[in-house]
Protein backbone atom coordinates (compact mmCIF):
# COMPACT_ATOMS: atom_id res chain seq x y z
CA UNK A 1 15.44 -25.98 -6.69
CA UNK A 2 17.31 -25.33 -10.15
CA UNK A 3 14.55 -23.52 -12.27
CA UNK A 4 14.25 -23.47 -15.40
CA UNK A 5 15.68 -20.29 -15.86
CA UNK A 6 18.53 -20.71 -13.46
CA UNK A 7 19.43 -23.13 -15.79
CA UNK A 8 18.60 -20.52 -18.91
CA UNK A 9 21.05 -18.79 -17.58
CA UNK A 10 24.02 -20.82 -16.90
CA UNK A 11 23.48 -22.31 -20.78
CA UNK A 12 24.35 -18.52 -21.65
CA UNK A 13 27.34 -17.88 -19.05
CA UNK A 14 28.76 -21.30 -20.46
CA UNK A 15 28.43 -19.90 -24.65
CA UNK A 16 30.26 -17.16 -23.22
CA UNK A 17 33.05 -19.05 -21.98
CA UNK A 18 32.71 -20.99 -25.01
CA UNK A 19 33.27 -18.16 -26.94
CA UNK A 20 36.41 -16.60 -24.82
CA UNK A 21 38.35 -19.97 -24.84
CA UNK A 22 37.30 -21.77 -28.56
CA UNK A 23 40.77 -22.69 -28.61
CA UNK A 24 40.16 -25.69 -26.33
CA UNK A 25 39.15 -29.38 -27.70
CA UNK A 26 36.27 -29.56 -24.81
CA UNK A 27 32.98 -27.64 -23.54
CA UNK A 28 35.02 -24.96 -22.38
CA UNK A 29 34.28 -23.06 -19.16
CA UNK A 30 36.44 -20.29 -18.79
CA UNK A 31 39.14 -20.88 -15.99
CA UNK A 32 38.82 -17.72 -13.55
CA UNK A 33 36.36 -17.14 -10.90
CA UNK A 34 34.00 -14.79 -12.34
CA UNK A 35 33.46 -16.47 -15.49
CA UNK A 36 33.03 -19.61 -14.26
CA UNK A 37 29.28 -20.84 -14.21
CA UNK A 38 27.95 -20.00 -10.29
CA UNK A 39 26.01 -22.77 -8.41
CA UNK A 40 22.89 -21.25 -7.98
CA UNK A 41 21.75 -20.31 -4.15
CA UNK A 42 19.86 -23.16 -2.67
CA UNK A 43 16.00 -21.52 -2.12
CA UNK A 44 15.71 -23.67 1.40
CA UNK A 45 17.75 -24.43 4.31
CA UNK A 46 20.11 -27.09 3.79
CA UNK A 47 18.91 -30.61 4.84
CA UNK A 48 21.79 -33.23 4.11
CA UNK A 49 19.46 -35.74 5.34
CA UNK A 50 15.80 -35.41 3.64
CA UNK A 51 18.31 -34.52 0.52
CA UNK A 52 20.13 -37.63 0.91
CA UNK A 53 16.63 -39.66 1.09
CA UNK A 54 15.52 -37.66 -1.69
CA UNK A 55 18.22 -38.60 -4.06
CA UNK A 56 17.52 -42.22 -3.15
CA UNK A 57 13.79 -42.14 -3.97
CA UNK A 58 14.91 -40.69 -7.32
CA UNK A 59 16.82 -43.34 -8.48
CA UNK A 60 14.25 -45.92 -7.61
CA UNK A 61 11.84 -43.96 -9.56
CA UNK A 62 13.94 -43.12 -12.49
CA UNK A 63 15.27 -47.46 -12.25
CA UNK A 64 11.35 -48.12 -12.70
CA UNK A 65 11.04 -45.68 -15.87
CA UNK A 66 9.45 -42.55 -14.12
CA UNK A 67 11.38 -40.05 -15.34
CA UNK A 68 9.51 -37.41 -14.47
CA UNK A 69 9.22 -38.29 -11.35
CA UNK A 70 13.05 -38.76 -10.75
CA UNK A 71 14.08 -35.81 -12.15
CA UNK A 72 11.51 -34.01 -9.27
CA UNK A 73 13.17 -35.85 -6.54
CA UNK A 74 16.75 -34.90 -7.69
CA UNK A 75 15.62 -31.73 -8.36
CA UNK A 76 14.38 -31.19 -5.07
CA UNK A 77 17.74 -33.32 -3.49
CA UNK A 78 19.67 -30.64 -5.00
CA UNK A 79 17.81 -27.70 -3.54
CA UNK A 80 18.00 -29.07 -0.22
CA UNK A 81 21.77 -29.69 -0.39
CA UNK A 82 23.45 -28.44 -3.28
CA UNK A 83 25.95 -31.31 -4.48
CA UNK A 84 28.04 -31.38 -7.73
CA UNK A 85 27.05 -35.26 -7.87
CA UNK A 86 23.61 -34.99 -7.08
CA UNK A 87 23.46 -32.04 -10.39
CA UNK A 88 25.30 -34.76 -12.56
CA UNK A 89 22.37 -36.99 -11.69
CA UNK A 90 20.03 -34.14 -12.41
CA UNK A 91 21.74 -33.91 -15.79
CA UNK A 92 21.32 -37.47 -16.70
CA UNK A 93 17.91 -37.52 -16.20
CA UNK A 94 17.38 -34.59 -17.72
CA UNK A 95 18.88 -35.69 -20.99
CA UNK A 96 16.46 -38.57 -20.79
CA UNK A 97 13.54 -36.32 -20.79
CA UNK A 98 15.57 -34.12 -24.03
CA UNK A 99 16.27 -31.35 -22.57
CA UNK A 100 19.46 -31.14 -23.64
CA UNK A 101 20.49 -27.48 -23.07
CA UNK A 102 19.37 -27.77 -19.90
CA UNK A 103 21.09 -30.78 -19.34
CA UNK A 104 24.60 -29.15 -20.60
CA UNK A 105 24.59 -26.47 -18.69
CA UNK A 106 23.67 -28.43 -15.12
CA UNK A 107 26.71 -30.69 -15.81
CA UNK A 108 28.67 -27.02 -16.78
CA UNK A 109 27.51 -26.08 -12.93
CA UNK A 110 28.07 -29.61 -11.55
CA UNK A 111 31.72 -29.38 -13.32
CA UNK A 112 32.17 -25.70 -10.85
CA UNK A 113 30.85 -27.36 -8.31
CA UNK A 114 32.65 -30.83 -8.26
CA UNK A 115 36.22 -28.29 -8.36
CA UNK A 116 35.24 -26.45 -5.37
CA UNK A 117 34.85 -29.55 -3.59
CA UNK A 118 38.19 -31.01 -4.79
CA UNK A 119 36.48 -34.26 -6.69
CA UNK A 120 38.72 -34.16 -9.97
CA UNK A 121 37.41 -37.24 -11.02
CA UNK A 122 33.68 -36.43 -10.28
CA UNK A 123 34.63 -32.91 -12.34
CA UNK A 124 36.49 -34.47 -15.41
CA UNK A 125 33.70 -37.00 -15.47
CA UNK A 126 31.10 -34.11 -15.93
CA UNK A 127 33.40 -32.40 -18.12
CA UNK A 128 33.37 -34.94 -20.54
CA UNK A 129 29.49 -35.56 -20.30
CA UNK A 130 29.27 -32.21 -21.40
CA UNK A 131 31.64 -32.69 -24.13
CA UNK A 132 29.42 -35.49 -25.49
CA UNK A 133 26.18 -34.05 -25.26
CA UNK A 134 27.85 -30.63 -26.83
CA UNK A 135 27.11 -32.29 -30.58
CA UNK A 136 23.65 -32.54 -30.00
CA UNK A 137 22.63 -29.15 -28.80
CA UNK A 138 20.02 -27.29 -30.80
CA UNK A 139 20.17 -23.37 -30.73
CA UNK A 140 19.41 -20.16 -31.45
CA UNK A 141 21.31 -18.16 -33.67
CA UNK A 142 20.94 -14.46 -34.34
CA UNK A 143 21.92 -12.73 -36.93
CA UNK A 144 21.98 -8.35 -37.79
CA UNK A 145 23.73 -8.37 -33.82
CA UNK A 146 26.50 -6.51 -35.11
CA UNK A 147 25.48 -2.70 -35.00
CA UNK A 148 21.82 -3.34 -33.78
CA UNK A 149 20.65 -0.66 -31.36
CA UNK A 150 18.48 -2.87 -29.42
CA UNK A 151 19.79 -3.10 -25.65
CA UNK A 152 18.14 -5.84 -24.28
CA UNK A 153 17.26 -9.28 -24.80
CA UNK A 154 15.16 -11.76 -23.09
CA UNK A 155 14.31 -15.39 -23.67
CA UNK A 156 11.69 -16.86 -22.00
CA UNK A 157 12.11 -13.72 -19.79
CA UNK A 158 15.49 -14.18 -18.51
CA UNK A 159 18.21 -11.64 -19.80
CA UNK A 160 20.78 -13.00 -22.00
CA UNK A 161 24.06 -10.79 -21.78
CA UNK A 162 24.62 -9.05 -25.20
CA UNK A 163 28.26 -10.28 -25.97
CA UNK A 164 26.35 -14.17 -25.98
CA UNK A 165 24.01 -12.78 -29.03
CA UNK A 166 27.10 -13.75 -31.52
CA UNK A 167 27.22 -17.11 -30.58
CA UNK A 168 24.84 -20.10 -30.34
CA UNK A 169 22.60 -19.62 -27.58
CA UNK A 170 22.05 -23.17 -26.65
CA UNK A 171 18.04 -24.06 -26.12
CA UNK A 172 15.42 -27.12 -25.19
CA UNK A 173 13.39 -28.47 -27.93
CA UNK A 174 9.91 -27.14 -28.07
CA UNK A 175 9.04 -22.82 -28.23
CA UNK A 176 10.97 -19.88 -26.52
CA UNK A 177 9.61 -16.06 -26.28
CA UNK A 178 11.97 -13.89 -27.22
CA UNK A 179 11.42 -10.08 -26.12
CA UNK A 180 13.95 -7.01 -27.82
CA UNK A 181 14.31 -3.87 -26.18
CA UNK A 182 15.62 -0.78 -25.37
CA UNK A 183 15.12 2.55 -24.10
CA UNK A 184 12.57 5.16 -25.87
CA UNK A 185 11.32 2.32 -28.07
CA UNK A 186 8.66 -0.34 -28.28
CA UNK A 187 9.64 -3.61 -27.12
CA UNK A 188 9.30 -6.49 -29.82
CA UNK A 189 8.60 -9.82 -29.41
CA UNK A 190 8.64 -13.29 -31.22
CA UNK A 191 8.03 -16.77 -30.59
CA UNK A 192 10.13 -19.47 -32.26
CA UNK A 193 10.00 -22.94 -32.04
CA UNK A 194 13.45 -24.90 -31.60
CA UNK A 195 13.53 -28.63 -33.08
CA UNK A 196 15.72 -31.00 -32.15
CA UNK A 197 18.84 -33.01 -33.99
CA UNK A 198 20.99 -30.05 -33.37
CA UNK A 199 19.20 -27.62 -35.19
CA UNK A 200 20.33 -24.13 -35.39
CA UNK A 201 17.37 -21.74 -35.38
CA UNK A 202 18.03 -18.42 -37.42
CA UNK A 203 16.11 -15.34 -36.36
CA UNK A 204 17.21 -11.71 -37.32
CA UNK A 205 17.70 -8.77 -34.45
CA UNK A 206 14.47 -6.71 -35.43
CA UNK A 207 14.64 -2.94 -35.79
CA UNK A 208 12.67 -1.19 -32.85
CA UNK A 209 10.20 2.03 -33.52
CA UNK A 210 10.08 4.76 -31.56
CA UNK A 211 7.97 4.83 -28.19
CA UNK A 212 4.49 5.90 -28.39
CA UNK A 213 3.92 9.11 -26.54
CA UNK A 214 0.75 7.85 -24.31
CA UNK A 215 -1.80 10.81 -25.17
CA UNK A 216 -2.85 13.28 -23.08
CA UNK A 217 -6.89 13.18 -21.66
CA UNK A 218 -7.17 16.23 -23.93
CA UNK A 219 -6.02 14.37 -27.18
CA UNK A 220 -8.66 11.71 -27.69
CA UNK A 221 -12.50 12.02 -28.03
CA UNK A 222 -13.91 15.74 -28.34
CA UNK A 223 -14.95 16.74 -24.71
CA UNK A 224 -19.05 16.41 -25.97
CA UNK A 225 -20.28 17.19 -22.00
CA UNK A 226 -18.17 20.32 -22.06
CA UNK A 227 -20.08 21.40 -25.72
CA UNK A 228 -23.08 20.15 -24.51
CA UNK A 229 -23.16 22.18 -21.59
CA UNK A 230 -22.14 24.82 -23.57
CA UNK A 231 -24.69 24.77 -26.11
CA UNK A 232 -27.34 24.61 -22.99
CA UNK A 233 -25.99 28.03 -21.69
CA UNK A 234 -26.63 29.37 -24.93
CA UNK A 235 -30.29 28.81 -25.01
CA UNK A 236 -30.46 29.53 -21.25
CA UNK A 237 -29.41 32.98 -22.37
CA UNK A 238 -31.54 33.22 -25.40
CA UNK A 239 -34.72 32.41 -23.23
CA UNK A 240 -33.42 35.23 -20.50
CA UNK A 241 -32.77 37.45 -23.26
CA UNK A 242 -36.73 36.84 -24.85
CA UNK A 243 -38.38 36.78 -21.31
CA UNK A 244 -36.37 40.02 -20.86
CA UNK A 245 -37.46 41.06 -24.40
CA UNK A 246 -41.35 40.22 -22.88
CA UNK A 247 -40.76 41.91 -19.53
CA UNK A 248 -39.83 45.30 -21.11
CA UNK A 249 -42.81 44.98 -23.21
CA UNK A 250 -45.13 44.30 -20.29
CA UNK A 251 -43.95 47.46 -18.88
CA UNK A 252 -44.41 49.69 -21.30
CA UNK A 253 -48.20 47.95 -21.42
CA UNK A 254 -48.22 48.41 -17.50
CA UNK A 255 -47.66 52.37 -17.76
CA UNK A 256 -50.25 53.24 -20.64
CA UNK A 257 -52.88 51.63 -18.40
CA UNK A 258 -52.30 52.85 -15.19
CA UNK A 259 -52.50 56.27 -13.84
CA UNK A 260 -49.99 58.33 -11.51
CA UNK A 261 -51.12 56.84 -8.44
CA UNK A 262 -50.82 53.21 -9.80
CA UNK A 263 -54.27 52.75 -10.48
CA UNK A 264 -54.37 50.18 -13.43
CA UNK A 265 -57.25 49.14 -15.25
CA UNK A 266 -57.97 44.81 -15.50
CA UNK A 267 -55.87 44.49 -18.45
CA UNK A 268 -53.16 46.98 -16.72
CA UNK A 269 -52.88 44.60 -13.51
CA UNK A 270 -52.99 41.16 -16.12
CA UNK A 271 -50.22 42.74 -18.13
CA UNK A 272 -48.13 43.47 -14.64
CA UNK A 273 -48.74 39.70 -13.63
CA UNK A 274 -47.20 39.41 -16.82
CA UNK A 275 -44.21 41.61 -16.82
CA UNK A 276 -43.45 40.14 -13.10
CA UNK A 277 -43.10 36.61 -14.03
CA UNK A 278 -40.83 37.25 -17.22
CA UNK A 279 -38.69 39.14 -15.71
CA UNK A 280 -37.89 36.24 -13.07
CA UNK A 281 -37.54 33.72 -15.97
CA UNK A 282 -35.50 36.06 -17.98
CA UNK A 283 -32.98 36.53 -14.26
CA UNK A 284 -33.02 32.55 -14.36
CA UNK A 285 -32.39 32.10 -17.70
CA UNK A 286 -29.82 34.72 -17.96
CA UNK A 287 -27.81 33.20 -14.99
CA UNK A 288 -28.50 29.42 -15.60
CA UNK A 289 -27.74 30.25 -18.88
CA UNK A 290 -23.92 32.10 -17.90
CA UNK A 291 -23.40 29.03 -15.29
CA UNK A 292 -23.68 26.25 -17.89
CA UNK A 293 -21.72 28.23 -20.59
CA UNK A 294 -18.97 29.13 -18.19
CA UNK A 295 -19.07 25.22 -17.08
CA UNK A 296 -19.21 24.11 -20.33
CA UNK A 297 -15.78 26.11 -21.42
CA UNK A 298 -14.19 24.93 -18.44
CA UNK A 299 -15.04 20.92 -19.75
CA UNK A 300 -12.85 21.91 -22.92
CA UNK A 301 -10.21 23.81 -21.59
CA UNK A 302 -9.31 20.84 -19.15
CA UNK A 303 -9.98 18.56 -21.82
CA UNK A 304 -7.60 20.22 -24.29
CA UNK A 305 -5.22 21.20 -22.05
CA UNK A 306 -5.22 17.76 -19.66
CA UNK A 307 -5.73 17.77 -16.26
CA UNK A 308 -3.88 20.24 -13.95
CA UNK A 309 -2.15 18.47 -10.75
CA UNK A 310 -5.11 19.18 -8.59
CA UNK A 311 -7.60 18.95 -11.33
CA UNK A 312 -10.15 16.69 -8.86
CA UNK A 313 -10.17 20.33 -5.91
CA UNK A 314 -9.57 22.54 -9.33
CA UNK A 315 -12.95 21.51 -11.25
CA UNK A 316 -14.75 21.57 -7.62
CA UNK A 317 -14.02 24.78 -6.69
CA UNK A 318 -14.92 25.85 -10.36
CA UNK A 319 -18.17 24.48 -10.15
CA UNK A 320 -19.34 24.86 -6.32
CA UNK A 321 -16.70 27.54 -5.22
CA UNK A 322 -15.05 25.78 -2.34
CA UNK A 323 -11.63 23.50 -3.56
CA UNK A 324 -10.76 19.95 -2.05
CA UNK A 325 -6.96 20.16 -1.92
């Protein structure tokens, strides 16, 4: 089936050969082989027969008004056996439904066609259809081409080639995205509404910026889990450092009342209880205390830094001291 961008694209190759041979009185398609607008590949096996019935059942439908309808059927004719007369009918009915760039550039293709099959009369016939609808094209016309940097253009995302930005670019009536770009900048993009009567449609190459640089994990939001953590190893020490602080005091308590042979009075053997049991909380806060600090600078250095290449087995073995790699 001719899509619409197959189409999109032979409207350009044909304002290129436009463009190379201006000296000629008709819709000029340039004369050698490579410039020449290509038939596009049929997207199903060829079927002479359902294309043959298919062509048929659009001209019934397009003799009782249903264009739409019509234009379907030879559409679908055409991708089932790919015919310069069946793409002049195509044309036709396109043109009723005013599309007239697309229109053009089927009966540029049905032209190529028709001469590979040796119908001059078919071919001259298309020719001139072309020639008559050429008047009536509207398109778009962009200016600041000359010295632009941008690389790349697409409309309605198909490429046009750059050497077709200086002349006419030959569109339907109704909107087209257009899409600049090149490489190590931002793409730009615009939407712009072609009328119809021929209308020329003005719109000015835009200047690209720079590429943004996509940040780094380290470069956005300040790593709060790794300060957090952090901040809890600091008063993990502080409370090891004052139950050490306690336990040192207990034992100097522990020695004035108890004798040689560890005979301690009530308060002695209270005081020891004492001394015992903030001495373990001052070990656990001391190395809870050094785990979550240590953790906690880890958080920002990744964060800061980004991610190493095995930063899931990297933080692992950091944290539980065996590495997934």
């Amino acid at each position: 089936m001719h899509t619409g961008s197959t189409r999109f694209a032979l409207a350009v190759a044909a304002a290129l050969a436009l463009a190379l041979a201006a000296s000629a009185p008709s819709v000029a398609y340039a004369q050698d082989a490579d410039d020449e607008p290509q038939a596009a590949p049929a997207p199903l096996p060829r079927d002479p027969a359902r294309a043959l019935q298919a062509a048929d059942e659009g001209r019934k439908l397009e003799a009782a008004g249903k264009t739409d309808e019509a234009c379907a059927a030879f559409a679908r004719s055409q991708a089932l056996d790919p015919l310069g007369t069946t793409l002049v009918l195509l044309a036709s009915c396109h043109e009723k439904q005013g599309k007239l760039a697309t229109a053009w550039s089927e009966l540029g293709e049905a032209a190529a066609l028709l001469a590979r099959e040796k119908n001059a009369e078919r071919e001259a016939f298309a020719r001139g259809r072309a020639r008559e609808l050429e008047p009536r094209l509207s398109a778009l016309v962009l200016e600041g081409v000359e010295g632009t940097s941008v690389e790349t253009l697409t409309v309605d995302g198909q490429a046009v080639p750059k050497p077709a930005w200086a002349r006419p670019i030959p569109l339907d009536v109704g909107e087209h995205t257009l899409v600049f770009a090149k490489v190590g900048a931002e793409p730009a993009s615009a939407t712009v509404r072609v009328p119809g009567g021929a209308a020329k449609v003005t719109y000015r190459v835009p200047t690209l910026s720079a590429a943004k640089v996509a940040s780094l994990p380290g470069s956005g939001d300040p790593p709060y889990l790794g300060y957090g953590l952090a901040g809890a190893g600091v008063v993990g020490l502080g409370l090891g450092a004052v139950f050490g602080v306690s336990a040192l005091s207990a034992g100097s308590d522990v020695k004035a009342a108890c004798d040689a042979q560890r005979q301690c009075t009530a308060d002695g053997l209270k005081r020891l209880d004492e001394g015992r049991s903030a001495g373990t909380l001052s070990t656990i806060g001391f190395v809870a205390g050094a785990a979550l600090v240590t953790a906690g600078v880890v958080l920002v250095v990744l964060h800061k830094s980004g991610p190493p290449a095995r930063g899931r087995g990297t933080l692992e073995l950091l944290l539980t001291g065996r590495g997934t790699f």
